[in-house]
PDB file of N, CA and C in Angstrom:
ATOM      1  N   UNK A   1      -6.234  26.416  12.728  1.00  0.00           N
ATOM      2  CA  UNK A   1      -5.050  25.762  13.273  1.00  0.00           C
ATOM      3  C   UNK A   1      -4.955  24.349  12.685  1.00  0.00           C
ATOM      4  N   UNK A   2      -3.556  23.960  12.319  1.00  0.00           N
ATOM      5  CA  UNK A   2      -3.345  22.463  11.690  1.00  0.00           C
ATOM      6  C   UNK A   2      -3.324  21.656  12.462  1.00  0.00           C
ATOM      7  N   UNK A   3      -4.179  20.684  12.473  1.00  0.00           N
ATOM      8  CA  UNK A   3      -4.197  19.163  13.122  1.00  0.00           C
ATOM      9  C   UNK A   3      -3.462  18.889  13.483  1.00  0.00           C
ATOM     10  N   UNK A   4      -3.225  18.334  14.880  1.00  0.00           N
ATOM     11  CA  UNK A   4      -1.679  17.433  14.556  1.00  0.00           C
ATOM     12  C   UNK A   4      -1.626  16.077  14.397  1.00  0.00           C
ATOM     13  N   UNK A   5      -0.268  15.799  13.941  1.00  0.00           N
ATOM     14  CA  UNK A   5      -0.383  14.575  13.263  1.00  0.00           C
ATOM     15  C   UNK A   5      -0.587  13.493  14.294  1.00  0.00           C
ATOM     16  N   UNK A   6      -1.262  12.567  13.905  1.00  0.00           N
ATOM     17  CA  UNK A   6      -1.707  11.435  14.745  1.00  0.00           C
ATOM     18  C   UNK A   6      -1.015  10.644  14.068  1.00  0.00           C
ATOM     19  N   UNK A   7      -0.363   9.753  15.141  1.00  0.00           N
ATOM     20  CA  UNK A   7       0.770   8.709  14.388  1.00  0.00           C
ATOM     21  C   UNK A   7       0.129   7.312  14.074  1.00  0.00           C
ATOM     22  N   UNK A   8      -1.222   7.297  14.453  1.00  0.00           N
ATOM     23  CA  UNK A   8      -1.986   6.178  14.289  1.00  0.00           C
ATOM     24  C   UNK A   8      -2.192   6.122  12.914  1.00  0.00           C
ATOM     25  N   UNK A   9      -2.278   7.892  12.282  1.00  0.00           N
ATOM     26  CA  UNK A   9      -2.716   7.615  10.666  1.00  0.00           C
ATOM     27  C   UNK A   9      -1.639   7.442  10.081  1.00  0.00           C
ATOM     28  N   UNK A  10      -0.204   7.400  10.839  1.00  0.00           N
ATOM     29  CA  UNK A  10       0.820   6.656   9.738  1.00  0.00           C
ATOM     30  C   UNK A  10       0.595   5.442  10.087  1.00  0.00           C
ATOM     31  N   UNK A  11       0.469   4.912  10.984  1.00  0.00           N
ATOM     32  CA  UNK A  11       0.209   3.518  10.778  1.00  0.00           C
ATOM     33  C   UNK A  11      -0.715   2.380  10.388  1.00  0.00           C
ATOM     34  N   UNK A  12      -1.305   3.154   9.792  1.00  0.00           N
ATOM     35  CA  UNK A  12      -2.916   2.967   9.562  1.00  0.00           C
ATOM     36  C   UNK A  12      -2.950   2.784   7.478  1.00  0.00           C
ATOM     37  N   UNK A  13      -2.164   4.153   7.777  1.00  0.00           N
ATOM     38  CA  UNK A  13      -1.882   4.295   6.036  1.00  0.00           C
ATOM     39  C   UNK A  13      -0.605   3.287   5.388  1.00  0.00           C
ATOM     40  N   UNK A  14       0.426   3.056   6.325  1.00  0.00           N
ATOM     41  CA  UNK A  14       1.194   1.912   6.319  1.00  0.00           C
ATOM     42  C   UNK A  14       0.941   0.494   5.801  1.00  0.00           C
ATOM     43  N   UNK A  15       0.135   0.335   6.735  1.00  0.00           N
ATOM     44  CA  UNK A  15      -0.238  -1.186   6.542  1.00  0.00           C
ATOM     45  C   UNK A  15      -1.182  -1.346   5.283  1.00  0.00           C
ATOM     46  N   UNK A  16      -1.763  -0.274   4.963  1.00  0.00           N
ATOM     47  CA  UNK A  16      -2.881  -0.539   3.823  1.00  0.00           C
ATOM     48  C   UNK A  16      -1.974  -0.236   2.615  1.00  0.00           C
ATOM     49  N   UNK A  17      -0.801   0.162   2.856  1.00  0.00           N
ATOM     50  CA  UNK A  17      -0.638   0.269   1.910  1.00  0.00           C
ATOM     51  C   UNK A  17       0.403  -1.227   1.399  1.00  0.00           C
ATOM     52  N   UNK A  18       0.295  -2.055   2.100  1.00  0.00           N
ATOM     53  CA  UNK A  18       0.465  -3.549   1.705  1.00  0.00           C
ATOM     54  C   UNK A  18      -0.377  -3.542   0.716  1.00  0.00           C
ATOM     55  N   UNK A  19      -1.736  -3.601   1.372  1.00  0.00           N
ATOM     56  CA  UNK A  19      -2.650  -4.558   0.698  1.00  0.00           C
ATOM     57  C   UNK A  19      -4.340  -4.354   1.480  1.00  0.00           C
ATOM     58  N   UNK A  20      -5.006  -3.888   0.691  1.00  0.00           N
ATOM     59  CA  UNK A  20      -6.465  -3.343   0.986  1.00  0.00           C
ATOM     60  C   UNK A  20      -7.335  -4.725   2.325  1.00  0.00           C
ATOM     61  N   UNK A  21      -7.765  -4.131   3.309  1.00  0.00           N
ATOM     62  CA  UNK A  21      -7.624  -4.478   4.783  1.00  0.00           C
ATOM     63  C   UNK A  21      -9.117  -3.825   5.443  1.00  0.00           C
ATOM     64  N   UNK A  22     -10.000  -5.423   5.826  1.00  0.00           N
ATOM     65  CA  UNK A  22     -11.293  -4.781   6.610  1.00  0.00           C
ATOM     66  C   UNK A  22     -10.619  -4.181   8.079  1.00  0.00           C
ATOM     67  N   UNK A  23     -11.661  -3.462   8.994  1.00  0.00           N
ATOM     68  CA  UNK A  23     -11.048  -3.327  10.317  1.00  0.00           C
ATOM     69  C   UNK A  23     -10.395  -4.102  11.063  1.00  0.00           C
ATOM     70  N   UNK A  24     -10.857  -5.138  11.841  1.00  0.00           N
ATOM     71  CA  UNK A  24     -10.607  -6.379  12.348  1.00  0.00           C
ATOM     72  C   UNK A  24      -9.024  -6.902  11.927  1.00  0.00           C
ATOM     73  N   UNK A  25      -9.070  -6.807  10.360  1.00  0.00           N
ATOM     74  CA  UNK A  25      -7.717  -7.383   9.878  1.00  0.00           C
ATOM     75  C   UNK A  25      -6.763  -5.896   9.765  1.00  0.00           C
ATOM     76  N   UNK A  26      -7.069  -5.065  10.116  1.00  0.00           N
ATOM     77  CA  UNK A  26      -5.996  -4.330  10.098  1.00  0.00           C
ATOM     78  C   UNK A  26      -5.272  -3.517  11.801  1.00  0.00           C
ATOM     79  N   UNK A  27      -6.831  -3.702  12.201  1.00  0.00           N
ATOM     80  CA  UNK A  27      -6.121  -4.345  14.130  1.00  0.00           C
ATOM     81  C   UNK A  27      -5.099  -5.077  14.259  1.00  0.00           C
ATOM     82  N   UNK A  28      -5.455  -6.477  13.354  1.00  0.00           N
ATOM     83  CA  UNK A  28      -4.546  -7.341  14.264  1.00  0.00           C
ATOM     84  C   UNK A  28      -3.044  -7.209  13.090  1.00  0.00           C
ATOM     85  N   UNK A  29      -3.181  -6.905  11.935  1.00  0.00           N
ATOM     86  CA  UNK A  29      -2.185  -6.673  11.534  1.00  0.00           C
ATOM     87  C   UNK A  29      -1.393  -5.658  12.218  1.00  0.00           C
ATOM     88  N   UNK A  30      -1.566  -4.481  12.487  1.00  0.00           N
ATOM     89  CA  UNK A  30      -0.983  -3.598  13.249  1.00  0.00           C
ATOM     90  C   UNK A  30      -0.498  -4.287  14.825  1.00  0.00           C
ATOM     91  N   UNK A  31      -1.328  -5.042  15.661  1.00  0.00           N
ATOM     92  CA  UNK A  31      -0.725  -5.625  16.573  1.00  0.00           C
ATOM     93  C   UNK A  31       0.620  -6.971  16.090  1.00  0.00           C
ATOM     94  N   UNK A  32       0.507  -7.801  15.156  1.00  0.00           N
ATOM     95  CA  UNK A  32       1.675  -8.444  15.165  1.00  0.00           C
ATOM     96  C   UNK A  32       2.781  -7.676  14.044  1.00  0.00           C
ATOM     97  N   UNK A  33       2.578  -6.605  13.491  1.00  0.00           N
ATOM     98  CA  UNK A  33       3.831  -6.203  13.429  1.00  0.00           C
ATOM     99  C   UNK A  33       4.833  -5.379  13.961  1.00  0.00           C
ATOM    100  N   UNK A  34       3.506  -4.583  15.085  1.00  0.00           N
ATOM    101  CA  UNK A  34       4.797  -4.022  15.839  1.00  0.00           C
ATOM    102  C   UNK A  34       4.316  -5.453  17.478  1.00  0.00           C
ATOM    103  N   UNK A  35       4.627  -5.963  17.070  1.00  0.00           N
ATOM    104  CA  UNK A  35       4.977  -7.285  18.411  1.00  0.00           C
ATOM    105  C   UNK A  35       4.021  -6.603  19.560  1.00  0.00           C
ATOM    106  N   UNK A  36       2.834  -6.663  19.471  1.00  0.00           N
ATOM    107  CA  UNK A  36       1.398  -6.432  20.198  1.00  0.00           C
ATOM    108  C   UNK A  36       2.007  -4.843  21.063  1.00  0.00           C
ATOM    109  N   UNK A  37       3.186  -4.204  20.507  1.00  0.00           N
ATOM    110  CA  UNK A  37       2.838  -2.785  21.665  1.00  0.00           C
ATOM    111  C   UNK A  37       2.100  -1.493  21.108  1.00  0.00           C
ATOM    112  N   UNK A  38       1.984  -2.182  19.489  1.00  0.00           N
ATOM    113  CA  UNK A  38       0.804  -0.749  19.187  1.00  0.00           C
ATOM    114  C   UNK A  38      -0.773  -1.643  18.901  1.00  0.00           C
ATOM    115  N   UNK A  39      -1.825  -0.844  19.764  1.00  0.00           N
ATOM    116  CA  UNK A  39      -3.220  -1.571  19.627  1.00  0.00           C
ATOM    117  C   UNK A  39      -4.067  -0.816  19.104  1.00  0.00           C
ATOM    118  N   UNK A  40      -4.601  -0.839  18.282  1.00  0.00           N
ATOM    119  CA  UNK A  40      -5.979  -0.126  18.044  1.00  0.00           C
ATOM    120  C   UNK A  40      -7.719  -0.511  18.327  1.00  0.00           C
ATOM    121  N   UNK A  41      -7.824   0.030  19.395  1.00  0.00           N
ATOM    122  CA  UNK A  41      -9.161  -0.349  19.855  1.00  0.00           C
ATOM    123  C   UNK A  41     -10.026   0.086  18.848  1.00  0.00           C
ATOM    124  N   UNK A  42     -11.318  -0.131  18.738  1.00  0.00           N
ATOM    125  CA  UNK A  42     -12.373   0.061  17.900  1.00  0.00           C
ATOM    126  C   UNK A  42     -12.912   1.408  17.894  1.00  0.00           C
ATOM    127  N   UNK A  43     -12.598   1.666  19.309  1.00  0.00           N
ATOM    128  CA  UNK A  43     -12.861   3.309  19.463  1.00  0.00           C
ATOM    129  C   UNK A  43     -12.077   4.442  19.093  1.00  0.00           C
ATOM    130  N   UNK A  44     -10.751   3.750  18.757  1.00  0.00           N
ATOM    131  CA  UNK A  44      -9.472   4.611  18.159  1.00  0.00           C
ATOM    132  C   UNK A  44      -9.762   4.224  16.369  1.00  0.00           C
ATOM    133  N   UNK A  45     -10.014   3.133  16.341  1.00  0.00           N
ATOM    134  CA  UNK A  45      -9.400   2.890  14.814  1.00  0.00           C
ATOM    135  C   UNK A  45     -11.042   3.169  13.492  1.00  0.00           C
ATOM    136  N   UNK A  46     -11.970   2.871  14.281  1.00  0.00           N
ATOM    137  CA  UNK A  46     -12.798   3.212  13.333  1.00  0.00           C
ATOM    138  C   UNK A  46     -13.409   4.694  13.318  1.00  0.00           C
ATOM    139  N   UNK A  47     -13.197   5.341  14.116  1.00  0.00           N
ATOM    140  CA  UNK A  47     -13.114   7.060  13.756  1.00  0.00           C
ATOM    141  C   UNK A  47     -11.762   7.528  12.675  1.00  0.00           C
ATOM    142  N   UNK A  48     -11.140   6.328  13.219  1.00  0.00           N
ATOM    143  CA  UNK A  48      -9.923   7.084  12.375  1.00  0.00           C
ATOM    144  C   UNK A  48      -9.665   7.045  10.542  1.00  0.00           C
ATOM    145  N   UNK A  49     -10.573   5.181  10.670  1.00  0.00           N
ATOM    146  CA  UNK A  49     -10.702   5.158   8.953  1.00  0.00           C
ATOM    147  C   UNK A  49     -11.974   6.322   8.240  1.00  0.00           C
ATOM    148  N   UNK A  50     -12.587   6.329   9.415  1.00  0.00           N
ATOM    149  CA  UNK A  50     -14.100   7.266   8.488  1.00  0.00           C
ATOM    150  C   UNK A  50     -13.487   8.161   8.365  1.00  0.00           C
ATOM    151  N   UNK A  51     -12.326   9.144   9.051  1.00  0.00           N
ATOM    152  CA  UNK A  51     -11.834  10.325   8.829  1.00  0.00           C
ATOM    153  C   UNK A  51     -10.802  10.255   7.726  1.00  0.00           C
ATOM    154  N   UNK A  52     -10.227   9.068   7.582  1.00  0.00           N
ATOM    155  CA  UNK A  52      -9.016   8.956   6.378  1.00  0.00           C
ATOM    156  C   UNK A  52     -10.200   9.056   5.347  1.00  0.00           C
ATOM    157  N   UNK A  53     -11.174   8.063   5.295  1.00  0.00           N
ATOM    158  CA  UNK A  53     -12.111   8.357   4.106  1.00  0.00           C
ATOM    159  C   UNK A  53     -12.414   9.092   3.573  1.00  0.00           C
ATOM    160  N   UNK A  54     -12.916   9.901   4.279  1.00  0.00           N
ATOM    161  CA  UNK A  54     -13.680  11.520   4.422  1.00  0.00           C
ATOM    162  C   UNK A  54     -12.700  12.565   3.964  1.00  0.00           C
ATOM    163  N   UNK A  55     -11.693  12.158   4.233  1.00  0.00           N
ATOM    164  CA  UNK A  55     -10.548  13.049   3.563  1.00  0.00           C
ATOM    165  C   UNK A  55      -9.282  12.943   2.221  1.00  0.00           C
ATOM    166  N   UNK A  56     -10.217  11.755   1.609  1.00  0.00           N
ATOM    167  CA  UNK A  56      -9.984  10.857   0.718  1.00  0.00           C
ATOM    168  C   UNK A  56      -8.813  10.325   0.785  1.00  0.00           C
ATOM    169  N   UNK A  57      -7.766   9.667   1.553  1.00  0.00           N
ATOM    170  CA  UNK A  57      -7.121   9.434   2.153  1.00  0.00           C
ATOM    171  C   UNK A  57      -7.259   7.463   1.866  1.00  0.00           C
ATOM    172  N   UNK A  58      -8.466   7.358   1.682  1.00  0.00           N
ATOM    173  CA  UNK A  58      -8.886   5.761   2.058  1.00  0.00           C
ATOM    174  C   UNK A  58     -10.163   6.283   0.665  1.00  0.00           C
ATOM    175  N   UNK A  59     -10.280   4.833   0.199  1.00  0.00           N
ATOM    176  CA  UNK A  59     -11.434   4.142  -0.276  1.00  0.00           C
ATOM    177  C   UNK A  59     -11.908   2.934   0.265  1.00  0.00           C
ATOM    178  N   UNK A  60     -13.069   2.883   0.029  1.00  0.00           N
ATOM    179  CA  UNK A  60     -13.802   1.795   0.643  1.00  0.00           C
ATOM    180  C   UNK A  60     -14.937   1.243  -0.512  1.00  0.00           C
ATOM    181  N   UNK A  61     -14.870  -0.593  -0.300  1.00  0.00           N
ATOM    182  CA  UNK A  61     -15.800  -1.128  -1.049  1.00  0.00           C
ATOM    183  C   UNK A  61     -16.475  -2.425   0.001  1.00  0.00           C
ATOM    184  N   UNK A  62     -17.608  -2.824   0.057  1.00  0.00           N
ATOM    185  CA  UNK A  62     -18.322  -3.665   0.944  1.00  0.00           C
ATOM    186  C   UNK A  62     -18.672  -5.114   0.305  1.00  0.00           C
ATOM    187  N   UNK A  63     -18.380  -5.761   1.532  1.00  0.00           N
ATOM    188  CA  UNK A  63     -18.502  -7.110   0.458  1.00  0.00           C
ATOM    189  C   UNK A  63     -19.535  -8.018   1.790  1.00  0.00           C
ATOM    190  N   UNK A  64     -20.329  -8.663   1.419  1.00  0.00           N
ATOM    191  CA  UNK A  64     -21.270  -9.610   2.122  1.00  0.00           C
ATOM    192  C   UNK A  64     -20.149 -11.027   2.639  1.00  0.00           C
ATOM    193  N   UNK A  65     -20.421 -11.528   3.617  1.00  0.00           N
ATOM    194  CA  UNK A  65     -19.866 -12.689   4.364  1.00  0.00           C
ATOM    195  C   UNK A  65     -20.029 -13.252   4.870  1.00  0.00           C
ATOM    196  N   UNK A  66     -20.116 -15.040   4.022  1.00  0.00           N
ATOM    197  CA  UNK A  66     -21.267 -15.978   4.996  1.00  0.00           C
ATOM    198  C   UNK A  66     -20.415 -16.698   5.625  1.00  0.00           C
ATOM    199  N   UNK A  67     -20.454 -17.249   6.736  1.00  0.00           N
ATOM    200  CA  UNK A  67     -20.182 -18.568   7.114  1.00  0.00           C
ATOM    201  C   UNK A  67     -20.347 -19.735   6.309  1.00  0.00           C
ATOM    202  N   UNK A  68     -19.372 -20.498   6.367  1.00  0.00           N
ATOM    203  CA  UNK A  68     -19.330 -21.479   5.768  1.00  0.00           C
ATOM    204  C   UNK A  68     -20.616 -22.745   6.220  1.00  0.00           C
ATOM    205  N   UNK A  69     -20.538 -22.445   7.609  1.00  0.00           N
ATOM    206  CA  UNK A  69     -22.182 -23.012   8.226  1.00  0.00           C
ATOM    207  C   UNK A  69     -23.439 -22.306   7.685  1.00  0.00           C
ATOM    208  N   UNK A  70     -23.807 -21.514   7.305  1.00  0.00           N
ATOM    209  CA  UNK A  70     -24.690 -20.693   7.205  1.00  0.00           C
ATOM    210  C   UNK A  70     -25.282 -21.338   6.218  1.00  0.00           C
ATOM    211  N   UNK A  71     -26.828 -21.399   6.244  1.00  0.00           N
ATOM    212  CA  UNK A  71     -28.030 -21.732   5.189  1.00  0.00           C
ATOM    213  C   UNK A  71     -27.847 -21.308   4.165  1.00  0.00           C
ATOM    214  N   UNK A  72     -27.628 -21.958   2.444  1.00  0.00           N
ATOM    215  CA  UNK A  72     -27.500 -21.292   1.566  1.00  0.00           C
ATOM    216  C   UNK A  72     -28.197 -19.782   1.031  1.00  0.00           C
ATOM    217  N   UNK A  73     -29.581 -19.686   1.477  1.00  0.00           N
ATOM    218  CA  UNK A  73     -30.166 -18.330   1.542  1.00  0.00           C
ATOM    219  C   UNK A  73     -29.943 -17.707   2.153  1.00  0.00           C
ATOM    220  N   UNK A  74     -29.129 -18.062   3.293  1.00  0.00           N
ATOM    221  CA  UNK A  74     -28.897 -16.529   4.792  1.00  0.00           C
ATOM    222  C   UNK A  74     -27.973 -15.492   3.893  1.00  0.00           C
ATOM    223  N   UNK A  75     -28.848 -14.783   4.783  1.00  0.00           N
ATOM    224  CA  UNK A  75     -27.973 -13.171   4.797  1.00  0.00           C
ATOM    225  C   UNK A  75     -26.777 -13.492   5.326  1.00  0.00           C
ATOM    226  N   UNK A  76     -25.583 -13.120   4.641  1.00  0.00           N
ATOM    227  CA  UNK A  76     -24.219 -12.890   5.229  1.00  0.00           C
ATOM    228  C   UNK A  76     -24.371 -11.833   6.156  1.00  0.00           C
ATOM    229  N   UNK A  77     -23.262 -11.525   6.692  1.00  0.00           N
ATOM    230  CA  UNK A  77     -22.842  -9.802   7.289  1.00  0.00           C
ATOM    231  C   UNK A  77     -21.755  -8.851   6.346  1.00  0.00           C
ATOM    232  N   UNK A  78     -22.319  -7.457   6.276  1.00  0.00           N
ATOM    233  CA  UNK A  78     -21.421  -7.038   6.046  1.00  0.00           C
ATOM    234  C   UNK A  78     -20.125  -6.325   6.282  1.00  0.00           C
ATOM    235  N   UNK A  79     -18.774  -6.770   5.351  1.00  0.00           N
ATOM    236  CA  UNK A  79     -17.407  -6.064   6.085  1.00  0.00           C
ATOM    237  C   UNK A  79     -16.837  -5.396   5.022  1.00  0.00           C
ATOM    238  N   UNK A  80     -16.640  -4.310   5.296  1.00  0.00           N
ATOM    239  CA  UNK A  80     -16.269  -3.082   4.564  1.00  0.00           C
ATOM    240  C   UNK A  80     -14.629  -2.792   4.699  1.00  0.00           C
ATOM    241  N   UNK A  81     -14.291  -2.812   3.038  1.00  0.00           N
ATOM    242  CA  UNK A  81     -12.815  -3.181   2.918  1.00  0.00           C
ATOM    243  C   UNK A  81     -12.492  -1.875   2.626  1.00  0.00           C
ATOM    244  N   UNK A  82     -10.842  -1.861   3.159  1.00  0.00           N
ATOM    245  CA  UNK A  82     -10.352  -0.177   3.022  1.00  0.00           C
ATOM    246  C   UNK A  82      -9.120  -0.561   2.118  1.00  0.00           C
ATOM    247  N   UNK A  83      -8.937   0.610   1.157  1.00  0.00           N
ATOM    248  CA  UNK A  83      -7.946   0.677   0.179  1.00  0.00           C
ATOM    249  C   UNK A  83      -7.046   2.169   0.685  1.00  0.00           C
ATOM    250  N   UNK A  84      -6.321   2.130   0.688  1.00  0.00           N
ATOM    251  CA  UNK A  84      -5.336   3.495   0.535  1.00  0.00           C
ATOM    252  C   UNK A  84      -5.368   4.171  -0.865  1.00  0.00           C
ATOM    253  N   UNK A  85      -5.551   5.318  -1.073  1.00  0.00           N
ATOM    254  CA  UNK A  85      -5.980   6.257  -1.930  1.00  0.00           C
ATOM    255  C   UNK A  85      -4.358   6.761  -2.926  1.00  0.00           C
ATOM    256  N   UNK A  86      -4.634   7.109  -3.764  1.00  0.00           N
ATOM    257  CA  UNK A  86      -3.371   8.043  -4.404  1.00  0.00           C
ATOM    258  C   UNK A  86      -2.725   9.155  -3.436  1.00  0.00           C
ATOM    259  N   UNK A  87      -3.843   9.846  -2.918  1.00  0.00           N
ATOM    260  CA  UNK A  87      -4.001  10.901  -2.038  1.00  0.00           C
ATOM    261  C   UNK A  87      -3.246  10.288  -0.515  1.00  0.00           C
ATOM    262  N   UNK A  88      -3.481   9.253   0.067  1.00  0.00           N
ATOM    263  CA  UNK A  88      -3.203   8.558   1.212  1.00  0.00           C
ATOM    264  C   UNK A  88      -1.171   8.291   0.893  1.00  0.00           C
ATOM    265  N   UNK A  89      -1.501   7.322  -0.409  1.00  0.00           N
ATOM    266  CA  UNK A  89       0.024   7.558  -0.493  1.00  0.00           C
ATOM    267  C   UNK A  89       0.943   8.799  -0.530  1.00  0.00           C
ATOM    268  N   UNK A  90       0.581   9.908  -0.985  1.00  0.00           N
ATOM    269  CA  UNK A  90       1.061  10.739  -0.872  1.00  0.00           C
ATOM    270  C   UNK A  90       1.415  11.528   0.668  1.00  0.00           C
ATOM    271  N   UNK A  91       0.313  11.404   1.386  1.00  0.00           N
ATOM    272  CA  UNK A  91       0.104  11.666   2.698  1.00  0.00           C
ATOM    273  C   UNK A  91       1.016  10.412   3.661  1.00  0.00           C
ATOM    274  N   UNK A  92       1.684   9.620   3.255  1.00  0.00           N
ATOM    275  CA  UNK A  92       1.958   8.380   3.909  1.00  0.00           C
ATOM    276  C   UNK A  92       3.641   8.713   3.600  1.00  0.00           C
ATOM    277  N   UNK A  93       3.962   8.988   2.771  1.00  0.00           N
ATOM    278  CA  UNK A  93       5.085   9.431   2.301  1.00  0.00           C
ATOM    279  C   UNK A  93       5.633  10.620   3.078  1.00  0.00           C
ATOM    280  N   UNK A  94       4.887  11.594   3.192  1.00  0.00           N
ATOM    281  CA  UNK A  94       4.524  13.263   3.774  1.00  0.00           C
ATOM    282  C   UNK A  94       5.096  12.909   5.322  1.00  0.00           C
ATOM    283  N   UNK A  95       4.093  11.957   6.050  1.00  0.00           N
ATOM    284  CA  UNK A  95       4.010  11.812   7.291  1.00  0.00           C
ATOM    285  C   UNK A  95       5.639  10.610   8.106  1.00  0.00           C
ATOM    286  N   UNK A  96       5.772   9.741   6.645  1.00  0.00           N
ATOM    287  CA  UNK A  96       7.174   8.418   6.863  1.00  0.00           C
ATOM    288  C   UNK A  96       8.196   9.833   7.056  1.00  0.00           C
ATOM    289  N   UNK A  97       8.423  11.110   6.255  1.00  0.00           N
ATOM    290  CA  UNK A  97       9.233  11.897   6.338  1.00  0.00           C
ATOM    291  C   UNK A  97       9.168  12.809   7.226  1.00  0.00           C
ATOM    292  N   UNK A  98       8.162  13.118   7.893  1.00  0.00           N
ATOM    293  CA  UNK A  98       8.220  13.706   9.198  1.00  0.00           C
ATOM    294  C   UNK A  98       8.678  13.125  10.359  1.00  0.00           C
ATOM    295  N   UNK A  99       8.170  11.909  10.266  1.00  0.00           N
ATOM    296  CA  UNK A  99       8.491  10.750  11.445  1.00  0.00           C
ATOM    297  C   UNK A  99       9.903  10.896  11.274  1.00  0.00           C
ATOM    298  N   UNK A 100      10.395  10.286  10.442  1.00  0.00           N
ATOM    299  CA  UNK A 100      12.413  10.511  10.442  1.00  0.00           C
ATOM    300  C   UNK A 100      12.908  11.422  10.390  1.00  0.00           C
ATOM    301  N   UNK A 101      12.445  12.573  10.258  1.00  0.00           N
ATOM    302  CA  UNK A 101      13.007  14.148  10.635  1.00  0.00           C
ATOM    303  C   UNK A 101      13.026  13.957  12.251  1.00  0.00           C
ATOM    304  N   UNK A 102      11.759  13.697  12.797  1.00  0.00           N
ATOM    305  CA  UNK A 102      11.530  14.236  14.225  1.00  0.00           C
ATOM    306  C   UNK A 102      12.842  12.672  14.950  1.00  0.00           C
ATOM    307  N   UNK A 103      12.866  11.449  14.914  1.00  0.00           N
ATOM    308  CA  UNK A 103      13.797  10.820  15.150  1.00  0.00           C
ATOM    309  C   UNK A 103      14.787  11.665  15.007  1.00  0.00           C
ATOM    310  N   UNK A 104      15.570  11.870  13.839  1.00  0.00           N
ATOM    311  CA  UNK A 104      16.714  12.805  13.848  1.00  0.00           C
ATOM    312  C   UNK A 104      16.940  13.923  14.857  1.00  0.00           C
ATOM    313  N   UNK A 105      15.591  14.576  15.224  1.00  0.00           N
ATOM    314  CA  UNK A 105      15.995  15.504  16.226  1.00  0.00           C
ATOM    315  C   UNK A 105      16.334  14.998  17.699  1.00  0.00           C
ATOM    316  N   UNK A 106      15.663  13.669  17.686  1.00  0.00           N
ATOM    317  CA  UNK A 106      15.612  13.331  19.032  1.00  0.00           C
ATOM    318  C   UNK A 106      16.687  12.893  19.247  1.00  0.00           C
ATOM    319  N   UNK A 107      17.146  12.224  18.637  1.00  0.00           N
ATOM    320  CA  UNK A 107      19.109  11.495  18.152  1.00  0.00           C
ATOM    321  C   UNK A 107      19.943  12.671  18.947  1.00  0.00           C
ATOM    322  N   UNK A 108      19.604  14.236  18.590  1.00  0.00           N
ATOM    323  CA  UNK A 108      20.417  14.735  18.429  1.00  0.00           C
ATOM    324  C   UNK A 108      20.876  15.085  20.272  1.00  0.00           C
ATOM    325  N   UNK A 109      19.148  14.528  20.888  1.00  0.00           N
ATOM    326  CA  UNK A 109      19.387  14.602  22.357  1.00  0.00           C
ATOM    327  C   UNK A 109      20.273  13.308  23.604  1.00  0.00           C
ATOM    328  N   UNK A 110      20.669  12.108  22.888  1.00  0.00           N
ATOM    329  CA  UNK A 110      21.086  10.897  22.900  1.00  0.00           C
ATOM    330  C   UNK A 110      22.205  10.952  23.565  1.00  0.00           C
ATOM    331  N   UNK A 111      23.178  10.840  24.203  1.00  0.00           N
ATOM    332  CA  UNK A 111      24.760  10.332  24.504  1.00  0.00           C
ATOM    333  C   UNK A 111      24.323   9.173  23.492  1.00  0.00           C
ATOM    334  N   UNK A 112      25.553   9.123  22.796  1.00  0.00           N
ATOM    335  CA  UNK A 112      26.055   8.115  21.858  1.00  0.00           C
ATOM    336  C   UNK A 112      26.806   7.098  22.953  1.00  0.00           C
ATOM    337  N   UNK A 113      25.830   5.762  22.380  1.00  0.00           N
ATOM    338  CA  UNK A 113      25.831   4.381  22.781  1.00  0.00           C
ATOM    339  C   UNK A 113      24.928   4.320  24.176  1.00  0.00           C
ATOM    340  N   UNK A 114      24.531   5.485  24.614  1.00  0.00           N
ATOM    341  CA  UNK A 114      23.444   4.798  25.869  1.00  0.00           C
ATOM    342  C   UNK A 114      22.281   3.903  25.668  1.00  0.00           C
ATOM    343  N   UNK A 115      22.169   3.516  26.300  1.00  0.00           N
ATOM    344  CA  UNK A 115      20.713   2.725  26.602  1.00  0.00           C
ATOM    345  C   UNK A 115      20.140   2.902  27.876  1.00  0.00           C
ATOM    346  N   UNK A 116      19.114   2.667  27.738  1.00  0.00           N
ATOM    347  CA  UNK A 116      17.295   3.736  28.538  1.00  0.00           C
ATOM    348  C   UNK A 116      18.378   2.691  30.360  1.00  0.00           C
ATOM    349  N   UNK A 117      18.750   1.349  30.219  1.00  0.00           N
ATOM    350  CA  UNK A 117      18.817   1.579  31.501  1.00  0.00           C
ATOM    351  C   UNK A 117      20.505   1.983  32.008  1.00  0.00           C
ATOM    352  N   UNK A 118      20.996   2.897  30.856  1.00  0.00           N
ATOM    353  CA  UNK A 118      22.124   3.760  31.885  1.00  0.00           C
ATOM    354  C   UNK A 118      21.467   4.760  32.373  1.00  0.00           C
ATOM    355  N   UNK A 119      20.849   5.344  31.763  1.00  0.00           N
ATOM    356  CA  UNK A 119      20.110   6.729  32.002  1.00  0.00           C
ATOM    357  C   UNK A 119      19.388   6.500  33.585  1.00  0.00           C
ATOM    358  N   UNK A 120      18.832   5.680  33.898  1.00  0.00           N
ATOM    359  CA  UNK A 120      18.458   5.386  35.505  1.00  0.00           C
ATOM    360  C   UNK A 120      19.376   4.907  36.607  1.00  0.00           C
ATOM    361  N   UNK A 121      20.494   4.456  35.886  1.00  0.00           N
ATOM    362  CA  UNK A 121      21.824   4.384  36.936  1.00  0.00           C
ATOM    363  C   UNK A 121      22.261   5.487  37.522  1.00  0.00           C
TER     364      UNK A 121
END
């Protein structure tokens, strides 16, 4: 049976496909562009890149990171940067066109010119 689509991995594949994005920065990117109502907790979003990975969907390269305080010999930490794949774009494209199909259907359930608070009047 086919997966269904999780709309987190369009938005996930979206934003990377700006511009290659550790976790952390692609949380909060995803919170200020849709104006903090989509969130990705850590428990949603980092299962979700290992699975874009895993499905080559995403690449990943690791880079060490010191503080600018930090002892010239300290160990940095490491943060592991995600790229969107050939494969991802394609899948990002796949999924932008499903998303506006399924809008279209929902349109088709609408009175033309309502808004959510006539519908409770």
């Amino acid at each position: 049976m086919p997966r269904r689509a999780d709309p987190n991995e369009l938005v996930v594949l979206a934003v990377l496909a700006d511009e290659p994005l550790y976790g952390y920065a692609i949380a909060r990117r995803v919170e200020v562009r849709s104006n903090d109502r989509v969130r990705l907790t850590p428990g949603i979003l980092y299962p979700l890149l290992k699975r874009l990975e895993s499905d080559g969907l995403l690449t990943a390269t690791w880079e060490t990171v010191r503080s600018d305080r930090s002892a010239e010999n300290a160990e940095g930490r490491r943060r592991k940067w995600y790229r969107i794949s050939p494969k991802g774009r394609r899948r990002l494209a796949q999924r932008i066109d499903a998303h506006r199909e399924y809008l279209r259907a929902i349109e088709a359930f609408l009175p033309p010119g309502a808004t959510g608070t006539e519908a409770t009047a």
